[in-house]
Protein backbone atom coordinates (compact mmCIF):
# COMPACT_ATOMS: atom_id res chain seq x y z
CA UNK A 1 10.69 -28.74 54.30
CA UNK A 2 8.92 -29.58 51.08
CA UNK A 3 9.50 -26.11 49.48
CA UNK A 4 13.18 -27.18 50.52
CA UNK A 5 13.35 -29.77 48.60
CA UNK A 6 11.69 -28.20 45.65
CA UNK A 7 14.17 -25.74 45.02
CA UNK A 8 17.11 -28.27 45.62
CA UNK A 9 15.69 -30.00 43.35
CA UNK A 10 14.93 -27.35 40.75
CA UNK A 11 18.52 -26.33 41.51
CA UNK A 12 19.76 -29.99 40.53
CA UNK A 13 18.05 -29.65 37.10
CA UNK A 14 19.19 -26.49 36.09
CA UNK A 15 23.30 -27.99 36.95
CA UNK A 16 22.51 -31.02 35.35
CA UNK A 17 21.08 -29.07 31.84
CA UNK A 18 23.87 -27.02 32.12
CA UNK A 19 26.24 -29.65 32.40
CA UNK A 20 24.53 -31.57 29.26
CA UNK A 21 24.29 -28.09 27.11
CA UNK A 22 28.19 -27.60 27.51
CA UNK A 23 29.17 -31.02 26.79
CA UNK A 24 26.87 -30.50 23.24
CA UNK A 25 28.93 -27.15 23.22
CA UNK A 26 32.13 -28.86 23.09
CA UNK A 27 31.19 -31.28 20.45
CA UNK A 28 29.86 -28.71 18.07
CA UNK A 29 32.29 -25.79 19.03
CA UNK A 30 31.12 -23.22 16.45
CA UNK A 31 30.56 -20.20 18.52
CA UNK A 32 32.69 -17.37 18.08
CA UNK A 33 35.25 -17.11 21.48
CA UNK A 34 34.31 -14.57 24.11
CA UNK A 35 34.91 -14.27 28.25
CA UNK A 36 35.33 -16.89 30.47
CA UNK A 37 31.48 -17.77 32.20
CA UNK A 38 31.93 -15.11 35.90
CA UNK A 39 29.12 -17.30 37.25
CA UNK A 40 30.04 -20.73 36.59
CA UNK A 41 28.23 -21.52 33.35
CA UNK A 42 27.46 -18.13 32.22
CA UNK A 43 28.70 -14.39 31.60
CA UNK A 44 27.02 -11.05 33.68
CA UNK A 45 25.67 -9.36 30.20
CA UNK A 46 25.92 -5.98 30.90
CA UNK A 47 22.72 -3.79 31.47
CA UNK A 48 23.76 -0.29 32.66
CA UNK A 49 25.57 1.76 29.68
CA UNK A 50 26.18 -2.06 28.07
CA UNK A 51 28.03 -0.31 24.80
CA UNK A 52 31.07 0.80 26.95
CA UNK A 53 31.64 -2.88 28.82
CA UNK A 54 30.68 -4.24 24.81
CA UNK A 55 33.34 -2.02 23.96
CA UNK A 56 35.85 -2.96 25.79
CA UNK A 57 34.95 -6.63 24.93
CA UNK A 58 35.90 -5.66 21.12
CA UNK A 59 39.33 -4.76 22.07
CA UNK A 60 40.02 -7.81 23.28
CA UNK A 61 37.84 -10.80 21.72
CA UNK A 62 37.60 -8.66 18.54
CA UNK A 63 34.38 -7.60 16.45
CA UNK A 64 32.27 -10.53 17.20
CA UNK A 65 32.17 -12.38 20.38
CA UNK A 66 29.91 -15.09 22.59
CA UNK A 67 28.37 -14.59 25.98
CA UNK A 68 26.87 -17.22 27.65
CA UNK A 69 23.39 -16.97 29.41
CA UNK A 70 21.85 -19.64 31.50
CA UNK A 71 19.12 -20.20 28.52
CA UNK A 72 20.96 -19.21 25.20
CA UNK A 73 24.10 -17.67 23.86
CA UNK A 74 24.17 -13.70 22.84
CA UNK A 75 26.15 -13.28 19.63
CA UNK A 76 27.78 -9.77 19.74
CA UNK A 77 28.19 -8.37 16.36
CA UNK A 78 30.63 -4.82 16.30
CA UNK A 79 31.56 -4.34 12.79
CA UNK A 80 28.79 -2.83 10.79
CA UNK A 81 29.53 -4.66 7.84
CA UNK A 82 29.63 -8.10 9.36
CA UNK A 83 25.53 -6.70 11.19
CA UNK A 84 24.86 -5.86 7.27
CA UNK A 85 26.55 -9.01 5.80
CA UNK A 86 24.32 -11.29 8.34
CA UNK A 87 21.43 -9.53 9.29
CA UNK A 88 20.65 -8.08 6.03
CA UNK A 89 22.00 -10.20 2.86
CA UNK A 90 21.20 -12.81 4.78
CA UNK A 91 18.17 -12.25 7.02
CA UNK A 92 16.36 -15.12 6.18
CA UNK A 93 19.46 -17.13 7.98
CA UNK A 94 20.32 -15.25 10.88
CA UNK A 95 17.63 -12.59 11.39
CA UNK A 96 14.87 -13.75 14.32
CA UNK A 97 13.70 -12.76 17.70
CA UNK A 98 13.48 -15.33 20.51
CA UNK A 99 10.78 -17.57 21.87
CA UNK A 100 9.35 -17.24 24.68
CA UNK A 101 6.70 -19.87 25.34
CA UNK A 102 5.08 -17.44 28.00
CA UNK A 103 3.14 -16.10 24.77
CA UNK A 104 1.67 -19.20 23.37
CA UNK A 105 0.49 -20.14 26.69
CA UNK A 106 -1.29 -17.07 27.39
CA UNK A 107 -3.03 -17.11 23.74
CA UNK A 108 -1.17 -14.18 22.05
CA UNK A 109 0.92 -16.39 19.88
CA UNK A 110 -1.17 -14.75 17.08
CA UNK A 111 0.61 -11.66 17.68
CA UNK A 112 3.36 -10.55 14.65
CA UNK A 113 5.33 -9.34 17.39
CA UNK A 114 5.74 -12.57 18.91
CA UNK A 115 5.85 -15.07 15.73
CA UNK A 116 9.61 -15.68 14.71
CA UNK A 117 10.56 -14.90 10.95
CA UNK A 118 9.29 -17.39 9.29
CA UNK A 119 6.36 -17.96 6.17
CA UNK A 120 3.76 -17.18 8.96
CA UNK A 121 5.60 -14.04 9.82
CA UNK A 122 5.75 -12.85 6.61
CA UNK A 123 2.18 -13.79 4.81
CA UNK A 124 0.82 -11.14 8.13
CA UNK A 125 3.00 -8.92 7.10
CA UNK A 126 2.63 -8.55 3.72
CA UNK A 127 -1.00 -8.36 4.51
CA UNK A 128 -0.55 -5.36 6.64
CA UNK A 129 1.72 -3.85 4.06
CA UNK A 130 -0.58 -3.83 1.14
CA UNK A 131 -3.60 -2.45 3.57
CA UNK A 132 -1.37 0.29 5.35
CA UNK A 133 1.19 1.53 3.42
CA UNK A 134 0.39 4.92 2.30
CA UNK A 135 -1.26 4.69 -0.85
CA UNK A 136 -3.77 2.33 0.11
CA UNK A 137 -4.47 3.88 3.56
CA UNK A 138 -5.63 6.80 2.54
CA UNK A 139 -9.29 4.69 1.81
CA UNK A 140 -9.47 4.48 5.48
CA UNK A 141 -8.97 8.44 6.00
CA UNK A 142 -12.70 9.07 6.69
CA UNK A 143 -12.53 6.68 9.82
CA UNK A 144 -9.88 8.72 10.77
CA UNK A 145 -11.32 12.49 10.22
CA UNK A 146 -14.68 11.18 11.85
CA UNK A 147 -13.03 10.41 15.00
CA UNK A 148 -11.03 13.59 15.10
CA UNK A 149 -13.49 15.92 14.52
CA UNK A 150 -15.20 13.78 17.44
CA UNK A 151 -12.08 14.70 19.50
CA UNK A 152 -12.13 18.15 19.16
CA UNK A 153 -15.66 18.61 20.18
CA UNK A 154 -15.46 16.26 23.20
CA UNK A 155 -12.45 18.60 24.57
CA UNK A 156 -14.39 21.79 23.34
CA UNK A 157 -17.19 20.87 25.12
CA UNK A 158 -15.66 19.25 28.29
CA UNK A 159 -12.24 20.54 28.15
CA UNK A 160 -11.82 19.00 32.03
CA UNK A 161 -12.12 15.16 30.97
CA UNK A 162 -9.60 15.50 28.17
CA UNK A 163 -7.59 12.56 29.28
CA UNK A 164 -11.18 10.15 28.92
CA UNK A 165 -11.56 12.21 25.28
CA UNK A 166 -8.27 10.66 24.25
CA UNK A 167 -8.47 7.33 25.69
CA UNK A 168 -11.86 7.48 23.95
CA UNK A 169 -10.34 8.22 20.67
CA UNK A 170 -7.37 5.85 20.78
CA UNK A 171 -9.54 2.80 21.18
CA UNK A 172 -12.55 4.19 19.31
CA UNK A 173 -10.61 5.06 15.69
CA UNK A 174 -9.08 1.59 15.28
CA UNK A 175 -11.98 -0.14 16.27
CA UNK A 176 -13.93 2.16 13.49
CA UNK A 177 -10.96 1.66 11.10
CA UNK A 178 -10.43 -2.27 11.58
CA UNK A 179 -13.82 -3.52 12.25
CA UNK A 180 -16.56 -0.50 11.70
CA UNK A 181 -17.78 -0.42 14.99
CA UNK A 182 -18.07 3.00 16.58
CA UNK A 183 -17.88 2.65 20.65
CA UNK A 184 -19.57 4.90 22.49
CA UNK A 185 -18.51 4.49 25.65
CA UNK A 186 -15.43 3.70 27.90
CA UNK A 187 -16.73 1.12 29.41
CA UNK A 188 -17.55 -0.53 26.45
CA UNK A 189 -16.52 -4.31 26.40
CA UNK A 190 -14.61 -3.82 23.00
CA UNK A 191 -13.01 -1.15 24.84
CA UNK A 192 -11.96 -2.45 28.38
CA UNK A 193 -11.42 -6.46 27.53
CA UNK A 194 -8.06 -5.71 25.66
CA UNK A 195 -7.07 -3.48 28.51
CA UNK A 196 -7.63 -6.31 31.04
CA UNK A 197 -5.98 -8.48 28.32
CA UNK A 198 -2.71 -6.71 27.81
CA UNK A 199 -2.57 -6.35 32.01
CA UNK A 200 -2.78 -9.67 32.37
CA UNK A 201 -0.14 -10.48 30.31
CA UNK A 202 1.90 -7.64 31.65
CA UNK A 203 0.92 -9.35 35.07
CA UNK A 204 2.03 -12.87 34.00
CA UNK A 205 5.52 -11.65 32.54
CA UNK A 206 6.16 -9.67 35.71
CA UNK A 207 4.92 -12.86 37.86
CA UNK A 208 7.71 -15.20 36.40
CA UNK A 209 6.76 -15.38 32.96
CA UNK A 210 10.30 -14.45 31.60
CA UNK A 211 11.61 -16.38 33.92
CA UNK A 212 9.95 -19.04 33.20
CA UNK A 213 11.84 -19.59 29.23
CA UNK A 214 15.30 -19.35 31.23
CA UNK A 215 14.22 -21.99 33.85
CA UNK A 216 11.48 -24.29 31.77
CA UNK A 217 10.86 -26.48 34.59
CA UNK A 218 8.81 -23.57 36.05
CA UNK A 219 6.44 -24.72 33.90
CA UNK A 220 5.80 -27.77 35.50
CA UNK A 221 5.82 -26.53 38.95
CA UNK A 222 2.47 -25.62 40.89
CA UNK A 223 1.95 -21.95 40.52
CA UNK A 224 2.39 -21.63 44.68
CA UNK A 225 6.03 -22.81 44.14
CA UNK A 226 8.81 -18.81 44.37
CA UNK A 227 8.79 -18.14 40.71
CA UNK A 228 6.10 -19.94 39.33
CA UNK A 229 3.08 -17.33 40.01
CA UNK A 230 2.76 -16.48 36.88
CA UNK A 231 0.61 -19.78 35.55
CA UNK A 232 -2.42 -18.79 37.86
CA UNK A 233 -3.15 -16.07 35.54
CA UNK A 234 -2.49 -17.81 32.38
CA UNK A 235 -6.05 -19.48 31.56
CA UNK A 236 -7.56 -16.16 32.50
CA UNK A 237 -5.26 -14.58 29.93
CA UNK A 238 -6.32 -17.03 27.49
CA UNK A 239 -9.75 -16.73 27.85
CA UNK A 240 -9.89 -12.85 27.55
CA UNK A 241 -7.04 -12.75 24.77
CA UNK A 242 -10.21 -15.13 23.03
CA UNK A 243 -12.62 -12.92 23.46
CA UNK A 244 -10.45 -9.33 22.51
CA UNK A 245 -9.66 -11.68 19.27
CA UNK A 246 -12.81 -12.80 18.26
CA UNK A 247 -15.22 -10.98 19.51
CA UNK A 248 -15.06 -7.70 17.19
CA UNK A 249 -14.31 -9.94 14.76
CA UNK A 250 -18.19 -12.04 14.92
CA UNK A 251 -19.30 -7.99 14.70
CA UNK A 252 -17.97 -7.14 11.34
CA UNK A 253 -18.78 -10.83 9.80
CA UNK A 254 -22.06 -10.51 11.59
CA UNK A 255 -22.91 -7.20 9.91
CA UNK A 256 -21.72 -8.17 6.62
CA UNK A 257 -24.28 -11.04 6.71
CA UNK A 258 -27.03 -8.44 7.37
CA UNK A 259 -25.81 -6.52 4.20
CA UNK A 260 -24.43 -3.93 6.10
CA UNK A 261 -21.84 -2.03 4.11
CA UNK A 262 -18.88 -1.02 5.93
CA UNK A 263 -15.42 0.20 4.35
CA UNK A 264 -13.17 -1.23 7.11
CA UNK A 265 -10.02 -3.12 7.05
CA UNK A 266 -11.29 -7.03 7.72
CA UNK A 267 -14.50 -6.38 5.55
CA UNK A 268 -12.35 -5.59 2.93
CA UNK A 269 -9.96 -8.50 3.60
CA UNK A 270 -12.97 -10.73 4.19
CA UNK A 271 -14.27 -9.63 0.56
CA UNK A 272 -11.46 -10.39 -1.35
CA UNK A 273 -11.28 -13.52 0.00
CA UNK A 274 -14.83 -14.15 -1.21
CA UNK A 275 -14.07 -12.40 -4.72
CA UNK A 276 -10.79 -15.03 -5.06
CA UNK A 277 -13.12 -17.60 -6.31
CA UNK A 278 -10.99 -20.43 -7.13
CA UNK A 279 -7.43 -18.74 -6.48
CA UNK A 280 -5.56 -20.07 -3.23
CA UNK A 281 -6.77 -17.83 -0.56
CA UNK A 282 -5.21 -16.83 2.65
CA UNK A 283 -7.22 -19.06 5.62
CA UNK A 284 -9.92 -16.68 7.64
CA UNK A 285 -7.60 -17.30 10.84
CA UNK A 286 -5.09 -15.12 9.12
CA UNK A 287 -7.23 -12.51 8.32
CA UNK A 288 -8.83 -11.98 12.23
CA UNK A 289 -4.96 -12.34 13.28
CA UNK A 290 -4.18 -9.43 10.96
CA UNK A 291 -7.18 -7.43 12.10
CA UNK A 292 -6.55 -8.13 15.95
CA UNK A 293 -2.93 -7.22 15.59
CA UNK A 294 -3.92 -3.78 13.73
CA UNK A 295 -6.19 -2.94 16.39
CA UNK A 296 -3.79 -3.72 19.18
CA UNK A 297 -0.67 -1.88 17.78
CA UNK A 298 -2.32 1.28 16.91
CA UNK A 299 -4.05 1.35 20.52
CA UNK A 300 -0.92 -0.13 22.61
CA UNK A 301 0.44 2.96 23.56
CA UNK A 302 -2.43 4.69 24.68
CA UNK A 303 -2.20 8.50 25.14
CA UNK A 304 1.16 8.89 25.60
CA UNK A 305 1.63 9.38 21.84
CA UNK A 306 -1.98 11.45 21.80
CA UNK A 307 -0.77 14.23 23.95
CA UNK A 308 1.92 15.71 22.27
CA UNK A 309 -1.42 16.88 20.12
């Protein structure tokens, strides 16, 4: 009976914000027209081979049209100069990617791929840029060779536990690279916590996480309530997202403090902060942000890129 009443109830507030977001949509009717809602108060966006339905759509609503979803409303752009007229000349306007607030509460909201284009955005990326592009990588090349040539002589040697060689040398390069640490294990914790960390968040999205931004009162549910699973993992998530953050990062600061001299990317970035004297400097935070999310993207795809080698 209660559980009956829960989802009447979370049934009640989703009609009721609907109701309130169309009345605002009537009094500021700037949306482009599009189809008539199939489901009530929103339009079935197409999944399977969604060009030919958006197709279609063009010859009738013309080259930009509105679909409604039950969080937000989908803009669909056909006409490739109106996509370069908005989403280029003017990027800073109309170019974004959406929240979702599943990220923040699970502690990856340092993640570029997850911050929306704004000044944030862009000082990490212009970080990344002037460390990675190609003229400036190639003072990170020796990381690189070292843990090749440790590659080949893993599978030379034990040719049977290639798939541990490259799952070895996917994690063990950036951490080299980013923080000049060399693992030398598998089951080393720099190794295995941002496994557990990217699972979990797989785990939470998959549990009602997504969900969760198209239905907000999930969040305010208990996580035994259909749909609402996914908060039992989220302080988990935040605690280990912590600790695959800062963790490598107290290594590198650590061995700079014993003089240790090692030509990796957040030394470096932690030097020139130092050598900025009075200048404005970019905030420490920033830094271990751009180091986390270097070591994450270049091991977030592990193997599958490694064995077309």
């Amino acid at each position: 009976m209660p559980l009956a009443i829960g989802i009447a109830l979370v049934l009640l507030a989703f009609l009721v914000y609907q109701y309130v977001s169309k009345s605002y949509e009537k009094s500021n009717n700037n949306y482009p027209t599009g189809p008539k809602p199939e489901y009530i108060f929103f339009n079935d966006v197409p999944t399977s081979k969604a060009w030919l339905t958006y197709n279609k759509m063009v010859e009738t609503y013309g080259p930009i049209f509105r679909l409604k979803t039950p969080k937000d409303d989908i803009v669909v752009v056909s006409d490739r100069k109106v996509v370069e007229d908005l989403l280029e000349k003017r990027s800073r306007v109309y170019s974004d990617r959406p929240a979702m607030s599943v990220f923040e509460l699970a502690g990856w909201s340092w993640n570029l791929a997850f911050m929306p284009y704004a000044d944030r955005w862009r000082r990490h990326r212009r970080i990344m840029h002037q460390h990675f592009r190609p003229q400036a990588a190639v003072r990170y090349r020796h990381h690189e060779l070292d843990n090749v040539h440790h590659l080949l002589r893993s599978l030379l040697d034990h040719p049977v536990d290639f798939w541990d060689h490259l799952r070895m040398f996917v994690s063990s390069a950036p951490l080299s690279l980013i923080y000049g640490y060399q693992a030398k294990e598998l089951d080393d914790p720099f190794i295995t916590t941002p496994e557990r960390a990217g699972l979990l968040l797989s785990n939470i999205v998959n549990f009602g996480g997504a969900i969760a931004d198209v239905f907000p009162v999930l969040h305010y549910l208990p996580s035994w309530f259909p749909g609402a699973g996914f908060k039992r993992h989220l302080s988990a998530a935040r605690e280990m997202t912590q600790e695959m953050r800062n963790a490598p990062a107290l290594y590198c600061m650590k061995q700079m403090q014993d003089g240790a001299s090692h030509d990796c990317l957040l030394a470096n970035l932690l030097r020139e902060q130092e050598q900025a004297n009075h200048v404005p400097t970019i905030d420490q935070e920033t830094l271990i942000n751009v180091a986390t999310i270097s070591y994450v993207g270049k091991r977030s795809t592990p193997c599958h890129g490694d064995l077309t080698i």
